[in-house]
PDB file of N, CA and C in Angstrom:
ATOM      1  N   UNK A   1      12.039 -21.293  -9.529  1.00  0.00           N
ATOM      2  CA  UNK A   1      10.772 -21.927  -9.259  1.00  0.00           C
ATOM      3  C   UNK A   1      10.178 -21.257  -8.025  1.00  0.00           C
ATOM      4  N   UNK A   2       8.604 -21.315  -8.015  1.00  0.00           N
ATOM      5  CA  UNK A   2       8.276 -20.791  -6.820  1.00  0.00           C
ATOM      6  C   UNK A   2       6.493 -21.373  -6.919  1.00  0.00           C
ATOM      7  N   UNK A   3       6.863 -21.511  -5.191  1.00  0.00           N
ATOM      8  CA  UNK A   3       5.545 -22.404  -4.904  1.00  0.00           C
ATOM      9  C   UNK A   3       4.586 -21.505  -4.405  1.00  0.00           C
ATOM     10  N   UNK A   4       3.139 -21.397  -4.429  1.00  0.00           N
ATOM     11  CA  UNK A   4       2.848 -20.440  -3.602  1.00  0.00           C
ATOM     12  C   UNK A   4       1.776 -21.042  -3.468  1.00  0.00           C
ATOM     13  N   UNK A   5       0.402 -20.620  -2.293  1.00  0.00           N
ATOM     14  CA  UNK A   5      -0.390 -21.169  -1.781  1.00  0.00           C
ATOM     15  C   UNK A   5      -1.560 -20.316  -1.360  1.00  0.00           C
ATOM     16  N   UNK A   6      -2.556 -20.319  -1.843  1.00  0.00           N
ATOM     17  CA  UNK A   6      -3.855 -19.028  -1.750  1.00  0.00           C
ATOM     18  C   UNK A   6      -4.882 -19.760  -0.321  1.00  0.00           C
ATOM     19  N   UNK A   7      -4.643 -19.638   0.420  1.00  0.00           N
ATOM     20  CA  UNK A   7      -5.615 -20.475   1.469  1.00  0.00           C
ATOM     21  C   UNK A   7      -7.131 -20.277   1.676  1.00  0.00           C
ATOM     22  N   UNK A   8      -7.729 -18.688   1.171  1.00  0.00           N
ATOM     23  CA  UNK A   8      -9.211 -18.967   0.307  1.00  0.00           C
ATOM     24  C   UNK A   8      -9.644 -19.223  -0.200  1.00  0.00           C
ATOM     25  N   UNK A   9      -8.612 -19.769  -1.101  1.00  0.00           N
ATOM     26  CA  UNK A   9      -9.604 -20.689  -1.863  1.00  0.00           C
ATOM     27  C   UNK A   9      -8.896 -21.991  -1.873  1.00  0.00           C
ATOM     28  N   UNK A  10      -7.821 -22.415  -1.195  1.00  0.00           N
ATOM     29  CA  UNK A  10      -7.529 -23.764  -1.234  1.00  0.00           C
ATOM     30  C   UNK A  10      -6.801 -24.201  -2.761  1.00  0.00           C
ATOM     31  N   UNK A  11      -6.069 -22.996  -2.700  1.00  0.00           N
ATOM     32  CA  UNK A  11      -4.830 -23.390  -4.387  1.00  0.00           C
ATOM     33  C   UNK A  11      -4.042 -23.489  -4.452  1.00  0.00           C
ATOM     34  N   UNK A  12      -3.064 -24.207  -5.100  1.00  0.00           N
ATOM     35  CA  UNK A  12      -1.639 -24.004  -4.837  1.00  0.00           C
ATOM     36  C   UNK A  12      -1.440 -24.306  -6.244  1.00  0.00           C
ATOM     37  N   UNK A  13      -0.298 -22.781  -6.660  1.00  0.00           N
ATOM     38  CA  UNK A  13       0.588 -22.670  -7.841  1.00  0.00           C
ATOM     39  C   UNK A  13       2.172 -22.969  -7.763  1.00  0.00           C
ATOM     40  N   UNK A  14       2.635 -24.044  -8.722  1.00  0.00           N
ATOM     41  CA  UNK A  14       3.971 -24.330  -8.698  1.00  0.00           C
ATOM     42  C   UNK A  14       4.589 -23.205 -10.078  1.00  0.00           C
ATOM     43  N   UNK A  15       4.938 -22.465  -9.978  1.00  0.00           N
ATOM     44  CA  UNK A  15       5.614 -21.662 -11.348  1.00  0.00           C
ATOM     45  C   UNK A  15       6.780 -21.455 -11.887  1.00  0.00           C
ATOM     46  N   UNK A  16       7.360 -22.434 -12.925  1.00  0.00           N
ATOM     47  CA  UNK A  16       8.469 -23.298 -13.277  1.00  0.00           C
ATOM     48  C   UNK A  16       8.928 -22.365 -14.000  1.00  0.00           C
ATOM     49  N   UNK A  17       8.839 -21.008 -14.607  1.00  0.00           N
ATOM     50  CA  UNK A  17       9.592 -20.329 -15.383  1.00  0.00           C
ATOM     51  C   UNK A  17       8.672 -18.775 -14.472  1.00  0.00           C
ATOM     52  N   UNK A  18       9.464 -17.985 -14.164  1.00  0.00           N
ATOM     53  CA  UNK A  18       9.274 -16.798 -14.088  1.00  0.00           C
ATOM     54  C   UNK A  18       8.818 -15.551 -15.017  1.00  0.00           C
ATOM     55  N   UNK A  19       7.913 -14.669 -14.962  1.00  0.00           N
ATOM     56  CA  UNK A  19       7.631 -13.842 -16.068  1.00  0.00           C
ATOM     57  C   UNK A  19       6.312 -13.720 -16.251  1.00  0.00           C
ATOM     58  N   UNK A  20       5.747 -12.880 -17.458  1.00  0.00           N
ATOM     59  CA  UNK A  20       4.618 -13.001 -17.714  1.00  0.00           C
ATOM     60  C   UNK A  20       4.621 -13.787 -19.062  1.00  0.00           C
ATOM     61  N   UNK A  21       3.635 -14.781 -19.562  1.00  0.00           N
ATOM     62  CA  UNK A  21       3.517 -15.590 -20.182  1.00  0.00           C
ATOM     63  C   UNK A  21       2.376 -15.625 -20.841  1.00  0.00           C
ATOM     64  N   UNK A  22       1.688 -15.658 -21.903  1.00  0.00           N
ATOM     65  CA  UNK A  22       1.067 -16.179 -22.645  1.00  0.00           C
ATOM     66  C   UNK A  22       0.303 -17.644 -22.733  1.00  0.00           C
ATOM     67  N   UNK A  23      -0.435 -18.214 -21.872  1.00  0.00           N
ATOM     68  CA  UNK A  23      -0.155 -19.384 -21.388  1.00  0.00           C
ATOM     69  C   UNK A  23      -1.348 -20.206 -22.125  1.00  0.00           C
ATOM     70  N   UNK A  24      -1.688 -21.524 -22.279  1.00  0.00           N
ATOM     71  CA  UNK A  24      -3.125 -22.219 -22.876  1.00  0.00           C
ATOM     72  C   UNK A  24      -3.137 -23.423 -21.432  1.00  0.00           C
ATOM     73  N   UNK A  25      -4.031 -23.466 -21.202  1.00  0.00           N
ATOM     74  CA  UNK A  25      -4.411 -24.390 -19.845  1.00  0.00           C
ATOM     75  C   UNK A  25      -4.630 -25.484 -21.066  1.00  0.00           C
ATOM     76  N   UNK A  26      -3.963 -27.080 -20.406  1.00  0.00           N
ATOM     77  CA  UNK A  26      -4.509 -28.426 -20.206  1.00  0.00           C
ATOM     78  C   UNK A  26      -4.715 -28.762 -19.242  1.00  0.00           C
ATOM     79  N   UNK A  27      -6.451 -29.346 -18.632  1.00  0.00           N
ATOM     80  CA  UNK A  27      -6.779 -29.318 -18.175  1.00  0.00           C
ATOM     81  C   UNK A  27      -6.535 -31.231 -17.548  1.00  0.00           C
ATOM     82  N   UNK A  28      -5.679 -31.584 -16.717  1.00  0.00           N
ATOM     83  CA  UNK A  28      -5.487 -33.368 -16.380  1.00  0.00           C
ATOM     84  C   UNK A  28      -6.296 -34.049 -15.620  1.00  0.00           C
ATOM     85  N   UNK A  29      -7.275 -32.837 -14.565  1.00  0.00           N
ATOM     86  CA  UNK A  29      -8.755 -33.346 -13.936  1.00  0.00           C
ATOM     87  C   UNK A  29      -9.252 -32.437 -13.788  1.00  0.00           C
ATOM     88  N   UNK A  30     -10.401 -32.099 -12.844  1.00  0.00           N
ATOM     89  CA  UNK A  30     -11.321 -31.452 -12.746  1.00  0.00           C
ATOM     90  C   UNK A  30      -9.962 -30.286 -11.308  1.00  0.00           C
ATOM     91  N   UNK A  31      -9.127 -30.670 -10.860  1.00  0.00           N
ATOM     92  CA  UNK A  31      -8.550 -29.767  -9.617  1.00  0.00           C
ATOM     93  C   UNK A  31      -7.308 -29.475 -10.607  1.00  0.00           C
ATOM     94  N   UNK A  32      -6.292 -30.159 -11.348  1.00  0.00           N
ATOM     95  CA  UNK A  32      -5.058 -30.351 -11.890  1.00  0.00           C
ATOM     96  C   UNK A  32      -5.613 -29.336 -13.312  1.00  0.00           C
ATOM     97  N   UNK A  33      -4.727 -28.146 -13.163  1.00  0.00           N
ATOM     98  CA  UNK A  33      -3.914 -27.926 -14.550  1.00  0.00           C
ATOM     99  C   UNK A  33      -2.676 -27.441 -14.782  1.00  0.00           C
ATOM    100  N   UNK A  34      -2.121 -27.786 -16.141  1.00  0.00           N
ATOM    101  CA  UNK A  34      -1.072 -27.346 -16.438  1.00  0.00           C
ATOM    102  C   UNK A  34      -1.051 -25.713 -17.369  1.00  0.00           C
ATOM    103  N   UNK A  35      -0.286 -25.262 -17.320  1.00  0.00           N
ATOM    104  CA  UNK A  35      -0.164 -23.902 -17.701  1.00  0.00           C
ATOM    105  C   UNK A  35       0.878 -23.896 -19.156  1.00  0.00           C
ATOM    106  N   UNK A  36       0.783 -24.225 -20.357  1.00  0.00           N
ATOM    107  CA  UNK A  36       1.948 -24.275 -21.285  1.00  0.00           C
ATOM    108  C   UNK A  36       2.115 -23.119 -22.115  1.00  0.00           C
ATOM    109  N   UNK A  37       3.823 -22.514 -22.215  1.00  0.00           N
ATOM    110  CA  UNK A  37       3.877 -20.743 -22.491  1.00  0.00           C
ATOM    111  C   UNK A  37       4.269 -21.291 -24.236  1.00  0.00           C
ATOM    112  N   UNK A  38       5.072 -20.352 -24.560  1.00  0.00           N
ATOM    113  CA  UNK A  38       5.459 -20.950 -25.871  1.00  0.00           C
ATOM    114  C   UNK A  38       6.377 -21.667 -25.873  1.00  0.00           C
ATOM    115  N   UNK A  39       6.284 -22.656 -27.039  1.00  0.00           N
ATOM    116  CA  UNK A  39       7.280 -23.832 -27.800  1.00  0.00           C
ATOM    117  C   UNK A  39       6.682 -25.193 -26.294  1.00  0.00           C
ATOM    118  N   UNK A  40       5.340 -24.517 -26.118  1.00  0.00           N
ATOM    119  CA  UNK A  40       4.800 -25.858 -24.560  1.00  0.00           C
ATOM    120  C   UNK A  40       5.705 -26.104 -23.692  1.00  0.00           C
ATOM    121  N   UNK A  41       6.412 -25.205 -23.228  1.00  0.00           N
ATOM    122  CA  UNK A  41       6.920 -25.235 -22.064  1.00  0.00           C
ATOM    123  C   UNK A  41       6.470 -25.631 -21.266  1.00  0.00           C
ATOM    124  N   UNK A  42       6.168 -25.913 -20.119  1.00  0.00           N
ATOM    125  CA  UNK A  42       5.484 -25.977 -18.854  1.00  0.00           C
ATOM    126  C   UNK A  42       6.140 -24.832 -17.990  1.00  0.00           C
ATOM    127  N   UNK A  43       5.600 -24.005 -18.045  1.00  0.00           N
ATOM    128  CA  UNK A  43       5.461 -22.319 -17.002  1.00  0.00           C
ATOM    129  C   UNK A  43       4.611 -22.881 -15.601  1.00  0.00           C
ATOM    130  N   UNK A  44       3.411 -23.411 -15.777  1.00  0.00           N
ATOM    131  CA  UNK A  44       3.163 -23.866 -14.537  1.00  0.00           C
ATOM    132  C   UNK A  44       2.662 -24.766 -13.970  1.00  0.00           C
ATOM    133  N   UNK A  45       1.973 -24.970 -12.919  1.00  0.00           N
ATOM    134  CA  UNK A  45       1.013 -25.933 -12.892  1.00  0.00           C
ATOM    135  C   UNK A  45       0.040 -25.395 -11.615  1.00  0.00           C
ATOM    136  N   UNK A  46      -1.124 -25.730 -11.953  1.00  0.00           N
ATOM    137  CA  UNK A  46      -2.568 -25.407 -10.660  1.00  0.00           C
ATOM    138  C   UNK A  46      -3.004 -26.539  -9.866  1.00  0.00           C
ATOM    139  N   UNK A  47      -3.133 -26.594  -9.011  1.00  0.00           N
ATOM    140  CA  UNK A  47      -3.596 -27.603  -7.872  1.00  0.00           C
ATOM    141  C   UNK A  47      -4.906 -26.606  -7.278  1.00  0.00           C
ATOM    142  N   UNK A  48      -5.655 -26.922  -7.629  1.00  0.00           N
ATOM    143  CA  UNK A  48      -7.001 -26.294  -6.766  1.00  0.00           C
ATOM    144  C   UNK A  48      -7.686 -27.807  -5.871  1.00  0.00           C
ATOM    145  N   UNK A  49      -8.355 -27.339  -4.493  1.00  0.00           N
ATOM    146  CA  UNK A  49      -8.488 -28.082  -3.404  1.00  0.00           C
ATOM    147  C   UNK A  49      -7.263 -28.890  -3.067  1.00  0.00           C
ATOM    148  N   UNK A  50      -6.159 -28.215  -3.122  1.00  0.00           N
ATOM    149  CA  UNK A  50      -4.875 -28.501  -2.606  1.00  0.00           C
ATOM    150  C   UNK A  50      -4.723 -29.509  -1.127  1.00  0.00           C
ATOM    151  N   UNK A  51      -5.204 -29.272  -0.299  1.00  0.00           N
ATOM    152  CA  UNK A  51      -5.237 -30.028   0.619  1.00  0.00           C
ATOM    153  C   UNK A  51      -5.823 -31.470   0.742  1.00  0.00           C
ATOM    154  N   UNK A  52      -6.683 -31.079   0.310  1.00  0.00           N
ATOM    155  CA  UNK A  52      -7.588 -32.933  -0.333  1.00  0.00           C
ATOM    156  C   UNK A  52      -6.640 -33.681  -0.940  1.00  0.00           C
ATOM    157  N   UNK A  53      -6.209 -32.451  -2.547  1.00  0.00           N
ATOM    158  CA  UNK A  53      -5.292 -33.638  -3.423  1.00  0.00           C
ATOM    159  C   UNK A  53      -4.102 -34.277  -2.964  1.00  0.00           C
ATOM    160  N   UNK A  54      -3.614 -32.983  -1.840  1.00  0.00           N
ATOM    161  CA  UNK A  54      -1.884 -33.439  -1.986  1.00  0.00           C
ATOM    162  C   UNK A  54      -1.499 -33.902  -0.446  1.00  0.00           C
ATOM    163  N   UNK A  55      -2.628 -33.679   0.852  1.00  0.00           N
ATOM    164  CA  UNK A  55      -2.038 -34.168   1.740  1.00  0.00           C
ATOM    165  C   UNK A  55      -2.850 -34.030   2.817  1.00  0.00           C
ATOM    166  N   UNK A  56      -4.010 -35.117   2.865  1.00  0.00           N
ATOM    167  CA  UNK A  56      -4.613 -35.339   4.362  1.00  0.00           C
ATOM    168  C   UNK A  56      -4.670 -34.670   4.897  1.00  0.00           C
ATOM    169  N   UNK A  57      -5.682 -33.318   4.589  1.00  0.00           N
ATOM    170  CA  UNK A  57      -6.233 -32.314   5.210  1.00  0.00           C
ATOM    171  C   UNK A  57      -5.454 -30.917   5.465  1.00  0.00           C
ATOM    172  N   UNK A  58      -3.722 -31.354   4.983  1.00  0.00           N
ATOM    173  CA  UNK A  58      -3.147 -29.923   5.174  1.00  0.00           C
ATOM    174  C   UNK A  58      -2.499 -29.715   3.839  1.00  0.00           C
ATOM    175  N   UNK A  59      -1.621 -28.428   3.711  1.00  0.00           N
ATOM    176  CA  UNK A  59      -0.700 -28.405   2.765  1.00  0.00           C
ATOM    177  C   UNK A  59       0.682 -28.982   2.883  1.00  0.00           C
ATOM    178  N   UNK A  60       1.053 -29.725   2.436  1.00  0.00           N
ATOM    179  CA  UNK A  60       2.061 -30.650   2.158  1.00  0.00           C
ATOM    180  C   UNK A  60       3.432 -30.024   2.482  1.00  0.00           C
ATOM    181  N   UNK A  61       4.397 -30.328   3.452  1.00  0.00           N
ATOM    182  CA  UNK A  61       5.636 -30.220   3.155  1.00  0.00           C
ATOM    183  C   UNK A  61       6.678 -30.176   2.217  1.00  0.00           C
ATOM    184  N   UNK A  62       7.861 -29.406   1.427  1.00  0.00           N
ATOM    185  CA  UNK A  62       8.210 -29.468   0.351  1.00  0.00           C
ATOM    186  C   UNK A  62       9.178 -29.663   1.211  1.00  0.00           C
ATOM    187  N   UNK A  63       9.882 -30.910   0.296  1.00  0.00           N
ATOM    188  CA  UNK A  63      11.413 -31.093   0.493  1.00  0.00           C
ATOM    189  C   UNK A  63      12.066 -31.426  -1.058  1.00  0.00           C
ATOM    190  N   UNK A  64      13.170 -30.484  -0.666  1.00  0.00           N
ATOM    191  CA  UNK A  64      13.986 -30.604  -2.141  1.00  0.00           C
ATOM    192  C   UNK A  64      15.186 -31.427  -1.820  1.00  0.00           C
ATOM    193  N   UNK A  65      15.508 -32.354  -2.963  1.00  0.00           N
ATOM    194  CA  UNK A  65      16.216 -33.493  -3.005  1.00  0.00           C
ATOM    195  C   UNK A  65      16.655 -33.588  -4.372  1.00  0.00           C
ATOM    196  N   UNK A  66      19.087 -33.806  -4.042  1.00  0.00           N
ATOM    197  CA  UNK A  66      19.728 -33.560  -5.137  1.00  0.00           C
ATOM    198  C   UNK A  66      19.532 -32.580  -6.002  1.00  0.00           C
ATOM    199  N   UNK A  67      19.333 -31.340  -4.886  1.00  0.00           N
ATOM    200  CA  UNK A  67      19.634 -30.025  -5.478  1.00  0.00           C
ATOM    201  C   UNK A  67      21.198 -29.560  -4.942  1.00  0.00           C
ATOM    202  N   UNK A  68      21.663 -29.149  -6.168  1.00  0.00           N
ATOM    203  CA  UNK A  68      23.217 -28.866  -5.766  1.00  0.00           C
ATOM    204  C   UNK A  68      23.135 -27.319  -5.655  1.00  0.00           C
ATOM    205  N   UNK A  69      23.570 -26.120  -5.077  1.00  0.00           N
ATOM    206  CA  UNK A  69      23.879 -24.656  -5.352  1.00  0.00           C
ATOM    207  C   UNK A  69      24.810 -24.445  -6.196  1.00  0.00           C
ATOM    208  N   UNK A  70      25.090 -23.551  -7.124  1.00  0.00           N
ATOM    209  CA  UNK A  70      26.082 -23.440  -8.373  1.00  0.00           C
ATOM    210  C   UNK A  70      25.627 -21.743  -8.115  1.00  0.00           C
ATOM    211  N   UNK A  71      26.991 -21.233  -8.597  1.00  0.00           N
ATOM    212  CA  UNK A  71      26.950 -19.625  -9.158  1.00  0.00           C
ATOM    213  C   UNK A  71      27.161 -19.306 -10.444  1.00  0.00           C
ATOM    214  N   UNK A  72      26.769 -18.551 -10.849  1.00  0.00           N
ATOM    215  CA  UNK A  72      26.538 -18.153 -11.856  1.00  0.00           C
ATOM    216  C   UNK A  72      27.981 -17.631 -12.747  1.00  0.00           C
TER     217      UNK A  72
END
């Protein structure tokens, strides 16, 4: 997974499968979409005006919780 954050334009992409993808946008509001690759995966998701949606004027802290490390 990987989060990333465009600060000109105020976007932030979460991208749940790595790669290049084939993707069809559903669109859940006018800032929210989802990105679905084949068999509707969810590959990603869009947050545009990121700061408004997700956190009182800034970009939001990520904390990950009941993530275990495992090797392969």
């Amino acid at each position: 997974m990987k989060i990333s954050y465009d600060q000109e334009i105020d976007a932030l992409y979460i991208r749940l499968i790595e790669g290049k993808h084939e993707c069809r946008n559903i669109r859940l509001t006018e800032d929210i979409a989802l990105n679905l690759g084949e068999e509707e995966k969810l590959v990603g998701i869009e947050i545009l005006n990121a700061k408004e949606i997700l956190g009182e004027g800034e970009v939001p802290k990520v904390v990950l919780e009941n993530i275990s490390q495992y090797s392969a």
